[in-house]
C-alpha atoms as a PDB file:
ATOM      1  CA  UNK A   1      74.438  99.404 270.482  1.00  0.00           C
ATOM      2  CA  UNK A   2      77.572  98.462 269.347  1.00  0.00           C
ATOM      3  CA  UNK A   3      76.799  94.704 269.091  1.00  0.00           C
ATOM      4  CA  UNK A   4      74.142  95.373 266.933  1.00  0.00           C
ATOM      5  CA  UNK A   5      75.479  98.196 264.747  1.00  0.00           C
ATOM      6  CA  UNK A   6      79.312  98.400 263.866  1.00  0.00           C
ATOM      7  CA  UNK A   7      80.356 100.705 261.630  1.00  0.00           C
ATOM      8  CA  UNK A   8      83.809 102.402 260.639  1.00  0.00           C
ATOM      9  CA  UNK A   9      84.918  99.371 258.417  1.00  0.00           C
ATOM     10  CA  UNK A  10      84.955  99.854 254.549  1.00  0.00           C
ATOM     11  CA  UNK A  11      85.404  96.521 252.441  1.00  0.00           C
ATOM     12  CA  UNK A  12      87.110  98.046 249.756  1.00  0.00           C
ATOM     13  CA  UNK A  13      90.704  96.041 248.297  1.00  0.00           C
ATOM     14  CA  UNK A  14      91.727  99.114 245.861  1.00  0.00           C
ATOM     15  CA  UNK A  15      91.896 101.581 248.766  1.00  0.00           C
ATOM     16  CA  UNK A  16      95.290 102.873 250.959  1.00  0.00           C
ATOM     17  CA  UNK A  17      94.489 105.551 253.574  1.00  0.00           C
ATOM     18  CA  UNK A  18      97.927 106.725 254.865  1.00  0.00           C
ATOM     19  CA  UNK A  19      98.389 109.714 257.394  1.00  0.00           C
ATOM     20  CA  UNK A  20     100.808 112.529 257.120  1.00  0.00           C
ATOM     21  CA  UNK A  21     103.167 110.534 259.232  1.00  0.00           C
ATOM     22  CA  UNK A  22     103.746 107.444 256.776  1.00  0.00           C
ATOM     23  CA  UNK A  23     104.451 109.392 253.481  1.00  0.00           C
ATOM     24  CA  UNK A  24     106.950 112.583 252.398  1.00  0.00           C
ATOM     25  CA  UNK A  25     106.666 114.756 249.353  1.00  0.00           C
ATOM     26  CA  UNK A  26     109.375 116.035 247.598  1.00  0.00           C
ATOM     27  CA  UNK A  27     109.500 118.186 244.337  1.00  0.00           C
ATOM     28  CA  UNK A  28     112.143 116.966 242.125  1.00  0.00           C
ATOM     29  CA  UNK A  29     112.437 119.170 238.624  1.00  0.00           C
ATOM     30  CA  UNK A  30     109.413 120.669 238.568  1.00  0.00           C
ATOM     31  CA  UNK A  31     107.203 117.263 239.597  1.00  0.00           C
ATOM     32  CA  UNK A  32     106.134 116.809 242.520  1.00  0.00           C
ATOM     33  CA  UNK A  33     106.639 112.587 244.463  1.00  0.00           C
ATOM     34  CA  UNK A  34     105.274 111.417 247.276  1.00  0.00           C
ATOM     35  CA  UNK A  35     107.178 108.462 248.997  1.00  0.00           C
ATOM     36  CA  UNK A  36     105.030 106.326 250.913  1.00  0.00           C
ATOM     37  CA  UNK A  37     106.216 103.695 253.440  1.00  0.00           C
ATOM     38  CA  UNK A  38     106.647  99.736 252.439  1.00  0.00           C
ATOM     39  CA  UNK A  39     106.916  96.975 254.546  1.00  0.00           C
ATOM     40  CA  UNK A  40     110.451  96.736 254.686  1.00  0.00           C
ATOM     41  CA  UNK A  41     112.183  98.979 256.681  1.00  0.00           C
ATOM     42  CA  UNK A  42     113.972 102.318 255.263  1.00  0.00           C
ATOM     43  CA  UNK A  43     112.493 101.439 251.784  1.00  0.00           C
ATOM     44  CA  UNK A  44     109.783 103.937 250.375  1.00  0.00           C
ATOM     45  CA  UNK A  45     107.741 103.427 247.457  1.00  0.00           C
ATOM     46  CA  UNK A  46     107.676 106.423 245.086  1.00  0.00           C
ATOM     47  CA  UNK A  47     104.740 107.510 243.556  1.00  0.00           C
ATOM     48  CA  UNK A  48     104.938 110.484 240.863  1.00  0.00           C
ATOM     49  CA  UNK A  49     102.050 113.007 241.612  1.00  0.00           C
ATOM     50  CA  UNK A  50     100.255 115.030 238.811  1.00  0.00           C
ATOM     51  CA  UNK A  51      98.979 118.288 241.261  1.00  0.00           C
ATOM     52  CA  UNK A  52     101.010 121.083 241.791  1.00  0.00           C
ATOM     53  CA  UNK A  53     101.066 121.652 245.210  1.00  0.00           C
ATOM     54  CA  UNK A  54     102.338 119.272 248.073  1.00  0.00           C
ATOM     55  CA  UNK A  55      99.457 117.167 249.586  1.00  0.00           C
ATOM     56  CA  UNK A  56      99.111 117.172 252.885  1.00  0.00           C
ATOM     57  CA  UNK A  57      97.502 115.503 256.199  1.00  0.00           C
ATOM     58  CA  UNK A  58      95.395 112.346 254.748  1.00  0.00           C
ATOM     59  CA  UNK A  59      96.105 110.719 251.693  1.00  0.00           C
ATOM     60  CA  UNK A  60      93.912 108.320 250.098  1.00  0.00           C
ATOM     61  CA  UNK A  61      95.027 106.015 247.501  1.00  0.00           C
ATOM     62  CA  UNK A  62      92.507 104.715 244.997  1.00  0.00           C
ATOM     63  CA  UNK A  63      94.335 101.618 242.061  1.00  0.00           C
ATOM     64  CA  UNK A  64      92.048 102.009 239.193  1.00  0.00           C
ATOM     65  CA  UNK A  65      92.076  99.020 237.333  1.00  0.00           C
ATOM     66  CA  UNK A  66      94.001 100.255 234.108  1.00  0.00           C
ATOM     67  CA  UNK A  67      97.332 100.842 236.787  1.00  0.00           C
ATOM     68  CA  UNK A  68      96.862 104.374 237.802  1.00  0.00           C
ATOM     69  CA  UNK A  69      96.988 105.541 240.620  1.00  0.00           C
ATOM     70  CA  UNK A  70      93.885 108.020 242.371  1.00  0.00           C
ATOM     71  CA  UNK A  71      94.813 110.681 244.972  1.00  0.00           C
ATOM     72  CA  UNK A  72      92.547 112.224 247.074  1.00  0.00           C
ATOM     73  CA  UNK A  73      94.252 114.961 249.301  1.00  0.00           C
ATOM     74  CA  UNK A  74      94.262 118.009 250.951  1.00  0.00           C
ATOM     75  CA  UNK A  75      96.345 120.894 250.708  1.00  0.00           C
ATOM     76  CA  UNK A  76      97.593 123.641 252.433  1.00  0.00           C
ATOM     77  CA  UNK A  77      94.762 126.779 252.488  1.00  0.00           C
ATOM     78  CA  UNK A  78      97.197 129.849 252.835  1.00  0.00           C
ATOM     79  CA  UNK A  79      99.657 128.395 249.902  1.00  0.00           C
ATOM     80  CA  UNK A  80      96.548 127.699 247.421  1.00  0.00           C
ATOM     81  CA  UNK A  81      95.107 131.210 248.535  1.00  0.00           C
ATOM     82  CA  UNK A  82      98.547 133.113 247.862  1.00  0.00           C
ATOM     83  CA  UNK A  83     100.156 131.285 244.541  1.00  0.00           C
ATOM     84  CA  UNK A  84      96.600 131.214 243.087  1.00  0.00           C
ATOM     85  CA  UNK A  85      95.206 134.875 241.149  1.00  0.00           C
ATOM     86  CA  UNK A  86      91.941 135.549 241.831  1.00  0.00           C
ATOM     87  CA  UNK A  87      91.506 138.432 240.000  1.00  0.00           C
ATOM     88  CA  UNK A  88      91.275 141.927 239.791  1.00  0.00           C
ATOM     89  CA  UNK A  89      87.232 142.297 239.910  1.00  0.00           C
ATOM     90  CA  UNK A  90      85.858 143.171 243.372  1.00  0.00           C
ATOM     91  CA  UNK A  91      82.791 141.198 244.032  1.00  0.00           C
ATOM     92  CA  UNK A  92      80.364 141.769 246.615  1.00  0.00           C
ATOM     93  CA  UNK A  93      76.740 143.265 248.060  1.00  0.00           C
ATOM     94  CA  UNK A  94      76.457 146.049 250.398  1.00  0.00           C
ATOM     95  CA  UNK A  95      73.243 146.078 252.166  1.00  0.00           C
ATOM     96  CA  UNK A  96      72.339 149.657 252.782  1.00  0.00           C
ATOM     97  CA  UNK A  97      70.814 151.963 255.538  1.00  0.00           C
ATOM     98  CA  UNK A  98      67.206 151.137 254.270  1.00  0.00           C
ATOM     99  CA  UNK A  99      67.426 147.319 253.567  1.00  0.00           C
ATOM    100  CA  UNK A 100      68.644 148.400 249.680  1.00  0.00           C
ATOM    101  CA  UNK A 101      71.001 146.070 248.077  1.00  0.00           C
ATOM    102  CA  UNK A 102      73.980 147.056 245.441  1.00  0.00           C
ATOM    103  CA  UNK A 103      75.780 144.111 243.604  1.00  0.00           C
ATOM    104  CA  UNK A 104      79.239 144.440 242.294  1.00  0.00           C
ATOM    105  CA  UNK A 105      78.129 146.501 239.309  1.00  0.00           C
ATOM    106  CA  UNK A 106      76.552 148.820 240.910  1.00  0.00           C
ATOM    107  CA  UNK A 107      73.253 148.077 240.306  1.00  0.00           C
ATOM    108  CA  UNK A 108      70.909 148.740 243.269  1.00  0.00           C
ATOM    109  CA  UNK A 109      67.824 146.188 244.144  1.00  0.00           C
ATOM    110  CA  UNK A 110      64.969 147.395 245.781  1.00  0.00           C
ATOM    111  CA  UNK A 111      62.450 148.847 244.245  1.00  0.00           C
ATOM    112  CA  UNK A 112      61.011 152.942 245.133  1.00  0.00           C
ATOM    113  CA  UNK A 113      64.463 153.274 247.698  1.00  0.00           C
ATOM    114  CA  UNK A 114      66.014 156.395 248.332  1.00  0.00           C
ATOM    115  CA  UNK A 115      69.196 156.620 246.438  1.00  0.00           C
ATOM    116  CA  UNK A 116      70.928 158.849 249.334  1.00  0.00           C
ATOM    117  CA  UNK A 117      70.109 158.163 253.249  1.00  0.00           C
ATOM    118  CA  UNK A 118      69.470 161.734 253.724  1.00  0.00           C
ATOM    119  CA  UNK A 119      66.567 161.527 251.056  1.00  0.00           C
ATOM    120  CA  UNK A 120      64.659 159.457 253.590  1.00  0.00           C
ATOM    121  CA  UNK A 121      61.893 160.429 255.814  1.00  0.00           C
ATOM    122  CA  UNK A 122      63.885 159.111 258.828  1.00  0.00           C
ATOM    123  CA  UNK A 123      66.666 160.944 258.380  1.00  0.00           C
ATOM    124  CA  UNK A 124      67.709 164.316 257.836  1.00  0.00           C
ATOM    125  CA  UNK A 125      65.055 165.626 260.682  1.00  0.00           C
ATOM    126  CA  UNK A 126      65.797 167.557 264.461  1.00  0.00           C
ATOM    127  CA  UNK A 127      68.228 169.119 265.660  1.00  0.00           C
ATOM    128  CA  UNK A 128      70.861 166.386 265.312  1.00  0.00           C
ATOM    129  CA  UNK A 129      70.528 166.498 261.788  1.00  0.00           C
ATOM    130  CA  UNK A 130      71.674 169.973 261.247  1.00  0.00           C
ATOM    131  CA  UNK A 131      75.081 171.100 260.532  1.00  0.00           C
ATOM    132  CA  UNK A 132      76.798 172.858 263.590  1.00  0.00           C
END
């Protein structure tokens, strides 16, 4: 199959895919760099990044032609998720007893449903529904 079909090349000349072992960030006065590796040894090639948190695992370069620079990263989930407000609003649905639904607001959808699981006809019947 492999004769036939090989994949996992690209044939694209503004494109450098680095891993997370050929590039450090640093944040130096507020900005944040990342220093990628060159071809001569010890020298890095800095790179001032615009985001605000530290990239990390893959990077992918794209050169635009007007001289910038593209970045396509990932970051870190639990240091998004923590310096990041979400909010004070809760925001949910809570699928009742009886296949009711209740939104955030409080609304309830379902049309002709009991408002209180006692009120219906399963419920609230025998012995093990009485009070001791």
């Amino acid at each position: 199959m492999r004769k036939h079909w090989q994949g996992g090349r690209f044939h694209v000349t503004n494109r450098i895919v680095s891993d997370a072992g050929s590039y450090t960030t640093k944040v130096r006065h507020g900005r944040v760099w990342v220093y990628l590796q060159s071809l001569e040894r010890g020298q890095r090639i800095p790179l001032p990044f615009k985001g605000e948190y530290l990239p990390t695992g893959i990077l992918r370069l794209l050169l635009q032609p007007n001289g910038q620079v593209e970045f396509h990263h990932a970051v870190d989930e639990d240091t998004v998720c923590s310096t990041r407000p979400c909010g004070a609003d809760t925001v949910g649905v809570d699928k009742g007893y009886i296949e009711a639904y209740t939104d955030s607001n409080g609304e309830r959808h379902g049309e002709g449903r009991p408002a209180v699981r006692g009120e219906h006809p399963r419920h609230g019947q025998g012995p093990a529904a009485q009070p001791p």
